[in-house]
Protein backbone atom coordinates (compact mmCIF):
# COMPACT_ATOMS: atom_id res chain seq x y z
CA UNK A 1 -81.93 114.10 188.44
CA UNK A 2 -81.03 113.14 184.91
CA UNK A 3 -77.50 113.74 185.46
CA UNK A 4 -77.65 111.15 188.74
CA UNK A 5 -79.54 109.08 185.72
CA UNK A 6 -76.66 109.70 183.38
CA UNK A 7 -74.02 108.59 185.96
CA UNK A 8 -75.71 105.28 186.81
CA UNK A 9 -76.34 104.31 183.37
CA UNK A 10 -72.69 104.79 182.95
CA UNK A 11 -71.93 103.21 186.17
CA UNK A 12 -74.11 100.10 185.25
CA UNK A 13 -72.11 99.34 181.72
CA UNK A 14 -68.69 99.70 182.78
CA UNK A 15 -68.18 96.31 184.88
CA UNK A 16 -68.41 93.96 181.77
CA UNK A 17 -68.39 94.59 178.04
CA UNK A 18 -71.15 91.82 177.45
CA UNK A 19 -72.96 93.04 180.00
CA UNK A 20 -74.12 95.96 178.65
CA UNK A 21 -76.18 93.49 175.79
CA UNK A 22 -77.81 91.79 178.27
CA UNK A 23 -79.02 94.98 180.72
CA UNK A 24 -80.19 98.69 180.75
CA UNK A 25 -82.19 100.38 183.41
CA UNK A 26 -82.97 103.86 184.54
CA UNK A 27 -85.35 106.09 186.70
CA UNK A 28 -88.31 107.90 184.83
CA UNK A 29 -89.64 111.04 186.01
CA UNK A 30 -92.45 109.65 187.59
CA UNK A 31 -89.82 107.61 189.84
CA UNK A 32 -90.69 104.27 188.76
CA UNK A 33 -87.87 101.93 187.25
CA UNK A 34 -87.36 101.72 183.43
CA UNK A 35 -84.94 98.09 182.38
CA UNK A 36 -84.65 95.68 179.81
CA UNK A 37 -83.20 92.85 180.97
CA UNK A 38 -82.18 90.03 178.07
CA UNK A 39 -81.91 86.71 179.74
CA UNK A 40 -81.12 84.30 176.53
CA UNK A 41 -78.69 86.87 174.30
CA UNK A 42 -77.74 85.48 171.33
CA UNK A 43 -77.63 81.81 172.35
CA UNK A 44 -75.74 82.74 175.54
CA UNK A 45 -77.41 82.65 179.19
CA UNK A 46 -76.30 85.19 181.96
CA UNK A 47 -73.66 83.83 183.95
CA UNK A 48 -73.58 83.74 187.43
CA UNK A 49 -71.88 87.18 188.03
CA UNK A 50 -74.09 88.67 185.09
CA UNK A 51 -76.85 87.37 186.77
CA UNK A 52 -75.51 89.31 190.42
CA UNK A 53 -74.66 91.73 188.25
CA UNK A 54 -78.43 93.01 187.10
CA UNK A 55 -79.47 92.17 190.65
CA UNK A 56 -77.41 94.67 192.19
CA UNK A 57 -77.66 96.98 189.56
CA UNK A 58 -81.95 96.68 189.85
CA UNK A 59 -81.08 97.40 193.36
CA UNK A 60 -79.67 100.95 192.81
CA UNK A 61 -82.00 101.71 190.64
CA UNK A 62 -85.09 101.29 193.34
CA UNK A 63 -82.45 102.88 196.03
CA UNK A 64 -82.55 106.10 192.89
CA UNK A 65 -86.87 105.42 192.51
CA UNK A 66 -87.37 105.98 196.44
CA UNK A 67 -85.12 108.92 196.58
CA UNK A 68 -86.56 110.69 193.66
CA UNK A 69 -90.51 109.74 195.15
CA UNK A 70 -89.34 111.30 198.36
CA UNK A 71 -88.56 114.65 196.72
């Protein structure tokens, strides 16, 4: 699974170049959900889309959790 981890964190930073400052997230061994999420980044609030953004992005990454705790 860490190449299916690889290819999400890739997949998560490529919609929006700020982005990437305000979000990072992953799947542990253990299949429980690893993110940062930075809601005030340097004086700036998440937009709206950001905001979607980290919510579908979070999503995935449980979809990735409950695959990897049904192996």
């Amino acid at each position: 699974m860490p190449n299916a981890n690889r290819n999400l964190s890739q997949k998560l930073v490529v919609e929006e170049r700020r982005t990437r400052e305000y979000f990072t997230g992953s799947v542990t061994e253990e299949g429980l959900i690893n993110a940062q999420i930075y809601t005030n980044y340097g004086d700036r609030p998440l937009t709206p889309s950001q905001a979607r953004y980290i919510a579908n992005a979070l999503e995935e990454l449980a979809d990735r959790a409950d695959e990897k705790n049904e192996e």
